[in-house]
Protein backbone atom coordinates (compact mmCIF):
# COMPACT_ATOMS: atom_id res chain seq x y z
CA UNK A 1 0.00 0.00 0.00
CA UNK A 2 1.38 3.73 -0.86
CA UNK A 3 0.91 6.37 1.16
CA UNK A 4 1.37 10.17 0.34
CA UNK A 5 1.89 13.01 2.80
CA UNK A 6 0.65 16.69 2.00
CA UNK A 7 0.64 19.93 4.12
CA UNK A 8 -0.25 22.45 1.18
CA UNK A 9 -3.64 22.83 -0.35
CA UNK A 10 -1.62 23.06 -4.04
CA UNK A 11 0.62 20.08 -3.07
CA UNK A 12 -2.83 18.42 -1.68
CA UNK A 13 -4.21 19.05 -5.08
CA UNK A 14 -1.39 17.28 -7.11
CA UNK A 15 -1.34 14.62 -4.65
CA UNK A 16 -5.16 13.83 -4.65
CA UNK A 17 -4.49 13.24 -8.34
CA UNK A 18 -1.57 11.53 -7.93
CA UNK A 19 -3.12 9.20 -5.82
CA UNK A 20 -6.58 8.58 -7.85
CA UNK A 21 -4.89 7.85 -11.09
CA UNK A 22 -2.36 5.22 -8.67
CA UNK A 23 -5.21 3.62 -6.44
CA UNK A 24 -2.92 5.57 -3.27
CA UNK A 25 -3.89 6.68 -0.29
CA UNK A 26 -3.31 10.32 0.96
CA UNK A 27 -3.45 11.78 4.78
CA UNK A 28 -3.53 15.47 3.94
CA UNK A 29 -1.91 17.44 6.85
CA UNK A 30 -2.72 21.00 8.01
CA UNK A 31 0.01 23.40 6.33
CA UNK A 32 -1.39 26.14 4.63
CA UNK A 33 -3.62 28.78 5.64
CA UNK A 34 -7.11 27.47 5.36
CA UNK A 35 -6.41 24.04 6.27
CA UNK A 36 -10.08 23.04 4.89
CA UNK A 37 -9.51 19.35 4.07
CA UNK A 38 -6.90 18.76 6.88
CA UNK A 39 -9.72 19.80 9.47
CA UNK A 40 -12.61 18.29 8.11
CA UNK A 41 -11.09 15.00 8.22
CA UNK A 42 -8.52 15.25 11.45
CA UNK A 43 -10.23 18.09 13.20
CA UNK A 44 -8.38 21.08 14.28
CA UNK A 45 -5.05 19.62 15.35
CA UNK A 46 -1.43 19.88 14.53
CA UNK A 47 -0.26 18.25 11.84
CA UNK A 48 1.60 15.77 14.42
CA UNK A 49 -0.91 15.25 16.14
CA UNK A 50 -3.45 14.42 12.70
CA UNK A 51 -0.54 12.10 11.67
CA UNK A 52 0.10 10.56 14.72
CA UNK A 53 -3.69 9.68 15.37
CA UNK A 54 -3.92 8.61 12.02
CA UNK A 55 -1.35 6.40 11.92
CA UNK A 56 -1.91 4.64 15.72
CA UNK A 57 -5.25 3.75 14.05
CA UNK A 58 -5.30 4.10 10.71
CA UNK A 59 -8.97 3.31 8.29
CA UNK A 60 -9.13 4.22 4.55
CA UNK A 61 -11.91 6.23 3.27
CA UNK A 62 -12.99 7.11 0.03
CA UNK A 63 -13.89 10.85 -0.43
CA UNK A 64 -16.26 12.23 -3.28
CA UNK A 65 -15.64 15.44 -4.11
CA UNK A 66 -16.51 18.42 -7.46
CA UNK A 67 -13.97 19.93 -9.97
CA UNK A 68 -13.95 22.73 -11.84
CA UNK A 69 -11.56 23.61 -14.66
CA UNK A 70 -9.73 20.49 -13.93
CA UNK A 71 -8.92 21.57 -10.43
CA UNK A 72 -10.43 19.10 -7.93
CA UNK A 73 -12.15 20.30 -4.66
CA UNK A 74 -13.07 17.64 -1.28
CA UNK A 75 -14.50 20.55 0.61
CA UNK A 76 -16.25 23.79 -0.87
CA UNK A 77 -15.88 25.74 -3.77
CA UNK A 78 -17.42 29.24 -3.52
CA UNK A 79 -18.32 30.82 -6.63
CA UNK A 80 -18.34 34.92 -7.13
CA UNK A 81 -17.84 37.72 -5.36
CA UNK A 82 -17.18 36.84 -2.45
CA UNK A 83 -14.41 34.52 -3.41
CA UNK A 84 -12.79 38.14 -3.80
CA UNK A 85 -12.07 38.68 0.38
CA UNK A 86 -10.08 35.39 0.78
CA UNK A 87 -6.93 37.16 -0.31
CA UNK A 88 -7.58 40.39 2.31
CA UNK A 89 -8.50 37.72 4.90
CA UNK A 90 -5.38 35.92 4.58
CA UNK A 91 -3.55 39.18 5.02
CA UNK A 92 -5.22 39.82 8.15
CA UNK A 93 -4.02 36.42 9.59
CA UNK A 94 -0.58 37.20 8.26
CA UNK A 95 -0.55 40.25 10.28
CA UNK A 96 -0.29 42.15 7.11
CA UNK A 97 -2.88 45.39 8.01
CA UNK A 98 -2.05 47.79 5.00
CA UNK A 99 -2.08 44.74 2.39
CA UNK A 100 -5.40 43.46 3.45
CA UNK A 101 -7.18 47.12 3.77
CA UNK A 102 -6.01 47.24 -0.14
CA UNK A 103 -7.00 43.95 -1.06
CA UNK A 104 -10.12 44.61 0.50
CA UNK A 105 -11.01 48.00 -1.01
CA UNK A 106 -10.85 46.33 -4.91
CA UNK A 107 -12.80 43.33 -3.32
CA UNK A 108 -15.46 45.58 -2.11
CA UNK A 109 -15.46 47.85 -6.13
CA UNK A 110 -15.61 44.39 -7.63
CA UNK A 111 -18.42 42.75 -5.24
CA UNK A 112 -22.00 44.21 -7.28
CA UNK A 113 -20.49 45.03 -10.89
CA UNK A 114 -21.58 41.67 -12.39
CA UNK A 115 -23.33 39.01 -11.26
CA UNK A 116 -22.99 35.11 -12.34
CA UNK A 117 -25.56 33.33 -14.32
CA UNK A 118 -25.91 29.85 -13.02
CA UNK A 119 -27.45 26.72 -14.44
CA UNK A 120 -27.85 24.04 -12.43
CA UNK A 121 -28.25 20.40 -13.71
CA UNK A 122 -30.25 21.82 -16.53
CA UNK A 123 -33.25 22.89 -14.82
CA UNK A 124 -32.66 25.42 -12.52
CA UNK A 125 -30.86 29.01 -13.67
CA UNK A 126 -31.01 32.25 -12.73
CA UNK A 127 -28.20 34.88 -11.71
CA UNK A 128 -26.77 35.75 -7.77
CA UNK A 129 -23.57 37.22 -6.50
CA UNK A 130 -22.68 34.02 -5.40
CA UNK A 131 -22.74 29.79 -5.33
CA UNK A 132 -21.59 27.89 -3.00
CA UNK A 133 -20.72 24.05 -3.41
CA UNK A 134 -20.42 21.72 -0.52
CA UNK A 135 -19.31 18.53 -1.05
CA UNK A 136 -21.30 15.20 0.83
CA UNK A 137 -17.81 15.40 3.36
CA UNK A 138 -18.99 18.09 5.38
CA UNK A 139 -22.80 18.81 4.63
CA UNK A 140 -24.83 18.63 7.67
CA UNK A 141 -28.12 17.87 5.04
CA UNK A 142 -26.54 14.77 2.65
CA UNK A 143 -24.83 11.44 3.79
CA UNK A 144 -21.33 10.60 2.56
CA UNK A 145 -22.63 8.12 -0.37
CA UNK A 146 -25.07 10.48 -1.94
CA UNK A 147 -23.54 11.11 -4.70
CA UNK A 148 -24.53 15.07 -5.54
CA UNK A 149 -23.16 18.55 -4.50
CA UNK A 150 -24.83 20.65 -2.25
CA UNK A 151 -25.71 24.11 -4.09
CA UNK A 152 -26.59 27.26 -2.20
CA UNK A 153 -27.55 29.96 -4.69
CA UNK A 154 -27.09 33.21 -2.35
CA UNK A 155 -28.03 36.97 -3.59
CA UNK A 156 -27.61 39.45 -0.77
CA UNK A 157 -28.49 42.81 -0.51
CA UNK A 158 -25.35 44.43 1.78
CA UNK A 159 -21.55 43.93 1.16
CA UNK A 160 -21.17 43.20 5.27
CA UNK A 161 -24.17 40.08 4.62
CA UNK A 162 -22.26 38.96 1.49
CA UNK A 163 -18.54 38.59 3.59
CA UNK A 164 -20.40 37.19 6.20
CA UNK A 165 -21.42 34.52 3.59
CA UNK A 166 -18.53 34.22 2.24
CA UNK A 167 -16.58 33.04 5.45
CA UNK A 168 -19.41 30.88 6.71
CA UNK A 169 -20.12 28.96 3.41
CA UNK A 170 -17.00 27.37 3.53
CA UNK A 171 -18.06 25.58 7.21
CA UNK A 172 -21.71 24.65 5.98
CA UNK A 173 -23.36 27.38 8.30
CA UNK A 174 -24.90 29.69 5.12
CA UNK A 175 -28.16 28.04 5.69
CA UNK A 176 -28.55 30.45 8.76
CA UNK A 177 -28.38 33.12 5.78
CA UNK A 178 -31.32 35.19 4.12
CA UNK A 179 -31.93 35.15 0.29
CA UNK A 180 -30.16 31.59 0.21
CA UNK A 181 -31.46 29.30 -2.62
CA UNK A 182 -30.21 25.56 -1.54
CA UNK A 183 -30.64 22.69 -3.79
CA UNK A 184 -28.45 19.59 -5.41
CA UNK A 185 -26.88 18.78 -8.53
CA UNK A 186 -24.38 16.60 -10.28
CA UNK A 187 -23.29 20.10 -12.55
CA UNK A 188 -23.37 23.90 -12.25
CA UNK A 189 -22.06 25.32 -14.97
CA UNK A 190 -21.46 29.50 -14.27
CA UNK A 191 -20.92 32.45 -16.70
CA UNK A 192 -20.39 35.83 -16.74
CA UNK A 193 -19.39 39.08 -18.86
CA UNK A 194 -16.17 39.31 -16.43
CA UNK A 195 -13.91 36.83 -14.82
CA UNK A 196 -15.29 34.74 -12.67
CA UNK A 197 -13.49 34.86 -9.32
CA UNK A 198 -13.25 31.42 -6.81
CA UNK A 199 -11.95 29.78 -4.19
CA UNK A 200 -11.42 26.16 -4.06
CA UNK A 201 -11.44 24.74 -0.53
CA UNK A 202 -9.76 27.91 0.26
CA UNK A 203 -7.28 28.51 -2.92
CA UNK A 204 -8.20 31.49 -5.03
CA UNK A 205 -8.49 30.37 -8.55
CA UNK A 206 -10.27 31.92 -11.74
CA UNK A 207 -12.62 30.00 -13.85
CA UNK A 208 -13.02 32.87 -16.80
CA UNK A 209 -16.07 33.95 -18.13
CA UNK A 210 -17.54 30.14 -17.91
CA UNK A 211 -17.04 27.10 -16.20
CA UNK A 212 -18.71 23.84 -15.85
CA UNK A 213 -18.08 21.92 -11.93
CA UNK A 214 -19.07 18.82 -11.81
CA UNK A 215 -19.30 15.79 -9.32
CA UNK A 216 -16.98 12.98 -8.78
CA UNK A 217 -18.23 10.20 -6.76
CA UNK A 218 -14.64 8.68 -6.40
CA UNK A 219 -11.99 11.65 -6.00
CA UNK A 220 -9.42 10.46 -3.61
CA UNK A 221 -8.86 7.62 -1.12
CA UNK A 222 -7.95 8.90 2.23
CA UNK A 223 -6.32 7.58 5.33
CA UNK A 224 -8.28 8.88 8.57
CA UNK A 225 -8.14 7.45 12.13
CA UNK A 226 -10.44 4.55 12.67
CA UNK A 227 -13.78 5.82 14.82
């Protein structure tokens, strides 16, 4: 049996697919800065102590997951506008006042110029400021072996609503949220006039002016202390 290590969300990335394409088995270690995967699976620990538990007991798992432009997600992927504060929040955590008040003031121009158009498994479209997609892994309203995304359409009237969303979506607490549209789907395909800004369990990526994310029912096997 082969097992790969990762601490980084882009080395997580390349290992995931590393590992699906070799039948492997991955522990992904907190390491970066939004240590999504790491701490749905271990919980918040050190990345000792996530290895060390993992290993004294180790049980493979089989995680679904989405991917969009190629670029596989276990967690959320967060779709819009607000994708466009994860850069000034990071800042803030890095201590790094004057960055994040900059990154934050072309976040907040960019957050009502253009919305995205959504279409959602072919029957359900419309246009928000945002989508958020939560994989089966840590949505509290679908079991592990459904085999759909979560989809929260969300279209919010105040910037301070929208971060709010933004930061929660990634933890499955939006559906506390007003104007939030939930549903499931296999495939959300987005589009819009501009570039379409996102964040893929916590990396900032850009998907263009379209993008189809879709559902994989077998993304990665991973190795998680036994319950």
């Amino acid at each position: 049996m082969r097992v790969l290590l990762s601490r980084r969300y882009g080395t997580i990335q390349r290992a995931a697919e590393a590992c699906a394409e070799k039948a492997s088995l991955l522990i992904p270690l907190p390491g970066g800065t939004m240590n999504m995967l790491p701490r749905a699976l271990y919980g918040d620990v050190s990345w000792e102590d996530a290895l060390k538990n993992t290993l004294t007991a180790p049980s493979a798992k089989v995680l679904s997951g989405g991917r969009a432009m190629d670029r596989p997600f276990f967690v959320a992927a967060i779709i819009g506008a607000p994708a466009l504060w994860a850069e000034s929040r990071e800042s803030i955590r890095e201590g790094d006042v004057v960055d994040a008040v900059e990154k934050g003031s072309v976040a907040f121009q960019n957050v009502f110029e253009t919305k995205v158009q959504y279409f959602i498994s072919g029957e359900i479209k419309g246009e928000a400021e945002a989508i958020a997609l939560i994989c089966p892994l840590i949505s509290e309203e679908m079991f592990d072996s459904e085999q759909l995304l979560e989809a929260a359409v969300i279209d919010v009237e105040s910037a301070a609503e929208l971060i709010g969303l933004a930061t929660a979506a990634a933890f499955g607490k939006w559906r506390d949220g007003r104007n939030v549209l939930l549903t499931k789907a296999k495939r959300v395909s987005v589009q819009s006039s501009k570039g379409i800004p996102a964040t893929l369990d916590g990396e900032n990526v850009s998907l263009g002016t379209s993008a189809e994310i879709d559902f994989v029912s077998k993304a990665v096997r991973v190795l998680v202390p036994a319950k």
